[in-house]
C-alpha atoms as a PDB file:
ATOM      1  CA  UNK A   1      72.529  -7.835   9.683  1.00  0.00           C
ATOM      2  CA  UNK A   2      72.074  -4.064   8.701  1.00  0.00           C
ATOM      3  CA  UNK A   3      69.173  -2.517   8.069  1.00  0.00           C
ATOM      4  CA  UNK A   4      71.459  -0.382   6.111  1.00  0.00           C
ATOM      5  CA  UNK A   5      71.450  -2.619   3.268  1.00  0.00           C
ATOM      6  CA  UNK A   6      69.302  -2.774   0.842  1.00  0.00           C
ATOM      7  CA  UNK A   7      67.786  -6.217  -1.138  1.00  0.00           C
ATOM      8  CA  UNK A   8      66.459  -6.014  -4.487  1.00  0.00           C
ATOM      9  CA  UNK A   9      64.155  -9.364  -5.080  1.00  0.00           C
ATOM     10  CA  UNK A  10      62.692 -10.146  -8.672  1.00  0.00           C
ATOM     11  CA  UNK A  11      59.303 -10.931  -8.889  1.00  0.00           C
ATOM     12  CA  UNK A  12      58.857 -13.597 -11.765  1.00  0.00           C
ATOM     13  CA  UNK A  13      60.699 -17.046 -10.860  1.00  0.00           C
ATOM     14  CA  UNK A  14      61.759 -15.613  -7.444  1.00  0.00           C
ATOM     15  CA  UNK A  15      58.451 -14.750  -5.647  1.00  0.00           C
ATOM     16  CA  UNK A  16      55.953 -16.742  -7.852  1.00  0.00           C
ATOM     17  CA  UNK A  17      55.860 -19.299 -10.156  1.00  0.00           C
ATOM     18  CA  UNK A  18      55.268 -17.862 -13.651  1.00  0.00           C
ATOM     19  CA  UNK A  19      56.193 -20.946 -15.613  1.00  0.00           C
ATOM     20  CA  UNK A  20      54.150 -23.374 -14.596  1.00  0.00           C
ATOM     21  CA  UNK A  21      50.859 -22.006 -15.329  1.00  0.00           C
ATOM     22  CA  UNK A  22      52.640 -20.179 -18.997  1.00  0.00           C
ATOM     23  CA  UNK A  23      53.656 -23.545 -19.960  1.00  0.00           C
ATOM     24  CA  UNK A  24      50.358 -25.146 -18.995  1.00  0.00           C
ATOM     25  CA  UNK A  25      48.170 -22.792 -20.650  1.00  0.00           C
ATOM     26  CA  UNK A  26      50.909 -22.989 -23.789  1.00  0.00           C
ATOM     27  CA  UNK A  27      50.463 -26.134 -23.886  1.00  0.00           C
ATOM     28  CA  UNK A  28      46.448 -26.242 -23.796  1.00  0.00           C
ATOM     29  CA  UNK A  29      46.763 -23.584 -26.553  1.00  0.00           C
ATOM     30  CA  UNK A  30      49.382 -25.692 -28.683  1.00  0.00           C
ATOM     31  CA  UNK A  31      48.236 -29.134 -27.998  1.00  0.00           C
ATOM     32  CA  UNK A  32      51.760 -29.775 -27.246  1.00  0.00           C
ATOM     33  CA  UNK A  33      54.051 -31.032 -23.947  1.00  0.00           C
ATOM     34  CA  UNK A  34      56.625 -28.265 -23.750  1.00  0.00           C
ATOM     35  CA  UNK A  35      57.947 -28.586 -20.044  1.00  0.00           C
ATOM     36  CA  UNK A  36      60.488 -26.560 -18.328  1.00  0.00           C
ATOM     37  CA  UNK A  37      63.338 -28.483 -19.588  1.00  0.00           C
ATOM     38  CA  UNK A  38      62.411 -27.220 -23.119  1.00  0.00           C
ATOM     39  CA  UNK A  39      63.336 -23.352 -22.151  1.00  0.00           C
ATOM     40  CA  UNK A  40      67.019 -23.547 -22.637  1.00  0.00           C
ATOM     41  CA  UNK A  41      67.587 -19.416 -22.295  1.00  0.00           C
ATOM     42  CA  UNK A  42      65.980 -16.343 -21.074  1.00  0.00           C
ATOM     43  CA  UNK A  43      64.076 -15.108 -24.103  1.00  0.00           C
ATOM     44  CA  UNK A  44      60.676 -17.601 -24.429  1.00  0.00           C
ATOM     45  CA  UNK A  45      59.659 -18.479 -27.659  1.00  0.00           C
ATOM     46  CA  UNK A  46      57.952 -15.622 -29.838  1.00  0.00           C
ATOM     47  CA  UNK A  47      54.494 -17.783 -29.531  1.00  0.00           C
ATOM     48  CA  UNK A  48      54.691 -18.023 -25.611  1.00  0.00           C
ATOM     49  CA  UNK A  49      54.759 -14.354 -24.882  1.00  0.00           C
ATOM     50  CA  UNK A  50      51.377 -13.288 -26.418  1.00  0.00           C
ATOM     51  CA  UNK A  51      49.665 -15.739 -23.658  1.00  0.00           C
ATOM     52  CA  UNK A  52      51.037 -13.693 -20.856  1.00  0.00           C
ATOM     53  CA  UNK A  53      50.428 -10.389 -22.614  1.00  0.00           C
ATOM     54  CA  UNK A  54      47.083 -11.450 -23.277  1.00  0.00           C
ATOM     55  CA  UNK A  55      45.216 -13.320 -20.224  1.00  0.00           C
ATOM     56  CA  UNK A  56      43.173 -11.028 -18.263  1.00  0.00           C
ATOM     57  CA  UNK A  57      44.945 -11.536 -14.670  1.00  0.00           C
ATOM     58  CA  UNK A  58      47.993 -13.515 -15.355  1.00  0.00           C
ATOM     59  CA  UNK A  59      50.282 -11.932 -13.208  1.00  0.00           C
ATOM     60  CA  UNK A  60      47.945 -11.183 -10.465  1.00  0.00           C
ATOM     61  CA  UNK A  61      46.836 -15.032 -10.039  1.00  0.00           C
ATOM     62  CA  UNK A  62      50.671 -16.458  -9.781  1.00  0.00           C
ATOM     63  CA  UNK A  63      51.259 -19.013  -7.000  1.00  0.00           C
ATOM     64  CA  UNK A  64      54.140 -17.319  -5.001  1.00  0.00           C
ATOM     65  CA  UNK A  65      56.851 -20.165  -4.121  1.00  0.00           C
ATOM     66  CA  UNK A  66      56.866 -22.050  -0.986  1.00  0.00           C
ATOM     67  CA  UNK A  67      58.809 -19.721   1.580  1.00  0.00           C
ATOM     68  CA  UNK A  68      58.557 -16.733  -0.466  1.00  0.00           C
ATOM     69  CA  UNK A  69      55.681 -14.218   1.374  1.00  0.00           C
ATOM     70  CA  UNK A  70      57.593 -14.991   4.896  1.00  0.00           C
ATOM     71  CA  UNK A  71      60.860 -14.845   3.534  1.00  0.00           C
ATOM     72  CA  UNK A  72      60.420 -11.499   2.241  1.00  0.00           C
ATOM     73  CA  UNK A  73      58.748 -10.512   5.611  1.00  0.00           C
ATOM     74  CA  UNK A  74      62.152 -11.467   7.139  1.00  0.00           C
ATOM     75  CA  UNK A  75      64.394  -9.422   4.846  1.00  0.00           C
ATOM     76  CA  UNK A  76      62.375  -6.650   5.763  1.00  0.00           C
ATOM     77  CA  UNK A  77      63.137  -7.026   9.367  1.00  0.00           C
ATOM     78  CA  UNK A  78      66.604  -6.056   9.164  1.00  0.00           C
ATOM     79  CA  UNK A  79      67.353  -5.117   5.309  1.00  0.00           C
ATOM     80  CA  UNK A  80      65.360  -1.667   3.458  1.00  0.00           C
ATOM     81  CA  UNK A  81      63.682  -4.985   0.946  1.00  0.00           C
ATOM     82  CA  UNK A  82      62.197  -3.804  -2.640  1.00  0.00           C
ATOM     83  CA  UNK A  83      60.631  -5.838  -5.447  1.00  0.00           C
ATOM     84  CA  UNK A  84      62.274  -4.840  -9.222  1.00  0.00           C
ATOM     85  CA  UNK A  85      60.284  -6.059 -11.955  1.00  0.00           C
ATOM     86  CA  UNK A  86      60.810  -5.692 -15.629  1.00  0.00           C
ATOM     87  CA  UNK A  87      57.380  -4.778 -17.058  1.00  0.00           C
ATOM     88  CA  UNK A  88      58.146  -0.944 -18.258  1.00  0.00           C
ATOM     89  CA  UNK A  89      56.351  -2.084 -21.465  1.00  0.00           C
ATOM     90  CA  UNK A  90      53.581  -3.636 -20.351  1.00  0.00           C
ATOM     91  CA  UNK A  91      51.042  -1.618 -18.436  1.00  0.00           C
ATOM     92  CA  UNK A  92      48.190  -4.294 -17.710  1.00  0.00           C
ATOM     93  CA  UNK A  93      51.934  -6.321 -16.577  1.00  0.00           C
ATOM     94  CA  UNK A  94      52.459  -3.941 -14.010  1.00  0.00           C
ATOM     95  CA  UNK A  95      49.249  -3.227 -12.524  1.00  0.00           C
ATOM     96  CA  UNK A  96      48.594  -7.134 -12.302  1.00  0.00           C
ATOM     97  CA  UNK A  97      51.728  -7.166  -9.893  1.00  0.00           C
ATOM     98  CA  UNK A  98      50.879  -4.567  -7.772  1.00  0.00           C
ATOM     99  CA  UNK A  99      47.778  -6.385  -7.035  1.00  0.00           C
ATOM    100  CA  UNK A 100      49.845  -9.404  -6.273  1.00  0.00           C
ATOM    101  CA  UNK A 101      52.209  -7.544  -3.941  1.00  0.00           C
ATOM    102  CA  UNK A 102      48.286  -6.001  -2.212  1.00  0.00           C
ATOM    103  CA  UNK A 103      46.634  -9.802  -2.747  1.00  0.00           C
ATOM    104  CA  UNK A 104      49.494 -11.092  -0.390  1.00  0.00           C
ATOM    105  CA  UNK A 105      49.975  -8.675   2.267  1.00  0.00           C
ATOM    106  CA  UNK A 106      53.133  -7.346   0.986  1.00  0.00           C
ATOM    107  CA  UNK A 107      52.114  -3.766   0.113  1.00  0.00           C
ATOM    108  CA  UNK A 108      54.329  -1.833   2.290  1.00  0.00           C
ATOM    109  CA  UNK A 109      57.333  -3.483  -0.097  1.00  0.00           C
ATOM    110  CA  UNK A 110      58.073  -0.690  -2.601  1.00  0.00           C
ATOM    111  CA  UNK A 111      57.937  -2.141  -6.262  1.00  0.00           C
ATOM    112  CA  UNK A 112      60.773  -0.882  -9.175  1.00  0.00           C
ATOM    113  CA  UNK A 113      59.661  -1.449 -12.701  1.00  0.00           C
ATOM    114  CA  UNK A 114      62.519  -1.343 -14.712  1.00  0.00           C
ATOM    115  CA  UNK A 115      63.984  -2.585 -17.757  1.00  0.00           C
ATOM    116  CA  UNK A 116      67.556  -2.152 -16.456  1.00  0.00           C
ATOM    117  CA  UNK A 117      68.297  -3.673 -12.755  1.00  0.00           C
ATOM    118  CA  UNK A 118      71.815  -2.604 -13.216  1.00  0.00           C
ATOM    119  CA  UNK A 119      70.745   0.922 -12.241  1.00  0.00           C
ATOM    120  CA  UNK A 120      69.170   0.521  -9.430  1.00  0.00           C
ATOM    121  CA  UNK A 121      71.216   1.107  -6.358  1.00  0.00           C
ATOM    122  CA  UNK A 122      71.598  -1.544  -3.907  1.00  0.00           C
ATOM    123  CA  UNK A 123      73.436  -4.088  -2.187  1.00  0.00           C
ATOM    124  CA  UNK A 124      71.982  -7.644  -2.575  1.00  0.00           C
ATOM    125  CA  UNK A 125      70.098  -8.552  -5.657  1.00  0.00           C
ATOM    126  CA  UNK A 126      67.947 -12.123  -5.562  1.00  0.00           C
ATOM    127  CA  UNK A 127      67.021 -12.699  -9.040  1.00  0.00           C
ATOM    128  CA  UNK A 128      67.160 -15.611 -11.585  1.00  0.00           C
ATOM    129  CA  UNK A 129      67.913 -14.295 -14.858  1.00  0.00           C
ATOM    130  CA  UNK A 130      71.668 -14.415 -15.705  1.00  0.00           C
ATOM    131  CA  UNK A 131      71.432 -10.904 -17.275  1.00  0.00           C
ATOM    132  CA  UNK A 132      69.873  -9.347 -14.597  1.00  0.00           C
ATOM    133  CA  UNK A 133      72.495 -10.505 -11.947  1.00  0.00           C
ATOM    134  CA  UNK A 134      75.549  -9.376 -14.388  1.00  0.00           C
ATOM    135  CA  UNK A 135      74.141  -5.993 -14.788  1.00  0.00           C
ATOM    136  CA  UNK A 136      73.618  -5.718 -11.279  1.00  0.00           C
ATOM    137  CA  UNK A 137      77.384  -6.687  -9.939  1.00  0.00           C
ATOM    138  CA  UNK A 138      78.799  -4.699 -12.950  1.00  0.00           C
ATOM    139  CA  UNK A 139      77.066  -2.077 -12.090  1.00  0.00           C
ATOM    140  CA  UNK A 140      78.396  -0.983  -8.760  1.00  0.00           C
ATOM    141  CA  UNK A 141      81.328  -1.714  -6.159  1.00  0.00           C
ATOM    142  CA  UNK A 142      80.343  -4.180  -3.146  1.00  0.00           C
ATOM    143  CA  UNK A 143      77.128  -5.720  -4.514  1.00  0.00           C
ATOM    144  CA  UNK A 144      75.795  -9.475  -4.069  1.00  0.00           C
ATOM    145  CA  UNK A 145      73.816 -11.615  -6.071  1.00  0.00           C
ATOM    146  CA  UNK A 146      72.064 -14.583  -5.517  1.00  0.00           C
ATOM    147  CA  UNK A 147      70.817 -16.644  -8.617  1.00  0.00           C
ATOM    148  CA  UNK A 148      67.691 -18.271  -7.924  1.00  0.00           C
ATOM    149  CA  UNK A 149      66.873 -21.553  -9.079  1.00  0.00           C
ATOM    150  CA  UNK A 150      63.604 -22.616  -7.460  1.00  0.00           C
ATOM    151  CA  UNK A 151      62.030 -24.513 -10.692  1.00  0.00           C
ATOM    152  CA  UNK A 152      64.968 -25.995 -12.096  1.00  0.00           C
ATOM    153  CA  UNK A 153      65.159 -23.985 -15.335  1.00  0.00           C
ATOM    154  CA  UNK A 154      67.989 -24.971 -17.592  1.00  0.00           C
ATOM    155  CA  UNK A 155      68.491 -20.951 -18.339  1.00  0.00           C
ATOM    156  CA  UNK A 156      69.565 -20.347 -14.200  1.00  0.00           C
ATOM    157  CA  UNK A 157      72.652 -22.446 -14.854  1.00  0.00           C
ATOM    158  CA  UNK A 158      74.116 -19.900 -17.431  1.00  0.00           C
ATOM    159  CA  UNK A 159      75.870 -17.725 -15.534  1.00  0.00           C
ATOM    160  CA  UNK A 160      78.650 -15.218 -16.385  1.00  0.00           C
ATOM    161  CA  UNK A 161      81.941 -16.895 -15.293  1.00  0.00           C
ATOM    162  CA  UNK A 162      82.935 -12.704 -14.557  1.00  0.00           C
ATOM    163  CA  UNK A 163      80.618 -12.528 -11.972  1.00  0.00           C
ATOM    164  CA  UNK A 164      80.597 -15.624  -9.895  1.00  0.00           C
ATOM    165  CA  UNK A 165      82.948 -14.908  -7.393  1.00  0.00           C
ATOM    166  CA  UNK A 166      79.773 -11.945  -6.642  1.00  0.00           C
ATOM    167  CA  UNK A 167      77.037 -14.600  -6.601  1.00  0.00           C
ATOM    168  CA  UNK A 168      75.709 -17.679  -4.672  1.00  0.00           C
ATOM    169  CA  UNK A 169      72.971 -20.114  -6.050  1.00  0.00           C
ATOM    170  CA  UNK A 170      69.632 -20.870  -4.115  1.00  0.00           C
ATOM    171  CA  UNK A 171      67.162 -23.597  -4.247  1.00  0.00           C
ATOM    172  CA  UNK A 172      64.801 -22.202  -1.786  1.00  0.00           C
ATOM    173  CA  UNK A 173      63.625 -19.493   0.028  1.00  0.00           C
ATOM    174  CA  UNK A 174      65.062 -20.864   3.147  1.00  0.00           C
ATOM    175  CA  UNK A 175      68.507 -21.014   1.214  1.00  0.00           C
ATOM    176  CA  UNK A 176      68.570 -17.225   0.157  1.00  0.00           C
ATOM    177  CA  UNK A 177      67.747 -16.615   3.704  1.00  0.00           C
ATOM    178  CA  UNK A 178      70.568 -18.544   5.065  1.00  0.00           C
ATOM    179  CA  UNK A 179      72.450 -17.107   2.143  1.00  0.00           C
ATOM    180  CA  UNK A 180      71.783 -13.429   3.073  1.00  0.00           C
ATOM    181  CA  UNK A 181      72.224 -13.965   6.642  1.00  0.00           C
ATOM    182  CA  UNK A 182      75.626 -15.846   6.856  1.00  0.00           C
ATOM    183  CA  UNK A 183      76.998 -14.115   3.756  1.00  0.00           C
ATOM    184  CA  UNK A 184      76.372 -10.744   3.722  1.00  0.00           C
END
């Protein structure tokens, strides 16, 4: 491994669980019984987003995934490891994940906001939107992706058939470990 490298890692879907507690408080909201299975692309429903937006601490109170605090402690071992977020828009967004990042000792991991991960430079990208990872290995010569699929979301399986010969898939964080270590 080289510390030479550098890993990009998404917050949302990659470090914590943003779904979950969306579609729950959706749900509550609704009086429906959207699940997971129901979000067949990237873009959530118009109705969804104003929940996020609009709870006082939503970002900040996310349940990071099994695996996902240590395995980012690990990465920055060998790897120069920073968090890119897309929350440019969103001020109250932002803030609430720098907290997270403090809340869970991970504060000396820089933190991108940006609304194009295609232009940030680096070598490995862990991320689970599609359009994220194609910008990404379009973006540059030599880069890696791996598309994260830690909840099951139908929208992780749609993946640009250009850019999987760039990309592996991950189930856990002790896959993108393995991943990053035997891979790259």
């Amino acid at each position: 491994m080289s510390m030479n490298k550098t890993v990009l890692v998404d917050f949302d879907g990659v470090m914590c669980d943003m779904l979950t507690p969306l579609i729950e408080l959706f749900n509550k909201q609704f009086d429906c019984s959207f699940t997971i299975k129901n979000i067949g692309s990237w873009t959530l429903p118009e109705n969804m987003k104003p929940i996020f937006l609009h709870t006082p601490d939503f970002f900040a109170n996310l349940k990071p995934f099994d695996g996902a605090i240590e395995g980012v402690k690990t990465l920055a071992e060998d790897f120069e490891v920073y968090f890119v977020t897309d929350a440019l828009s969103k001020p109250n967004i932002a803030k609430d994940k720098l907290r997270w990042r403090e809340k869970h000792g991970l504060e000396d991991i820089p933190i991108i906001i940006t609304g194009n991960k295609g232009m940030i430079k680096g070598d490995i990208i862990i991320d689970d939107a599609p359009h994220h990872l194609k910008s990404f290995i379009e973006a540059g010569t030599n880069r890696f992706g791996i598309s994260v699929d830690l909840m099951g979301a139908p929208y992780t399986k749609k993946l640009d058939p250009s850019i999987l010969p760039y990309i592996t898939v991950a189930k856990s964080w002790k896959e993108i470990i393995y991943q990053i270590e035997h891979f790259c």
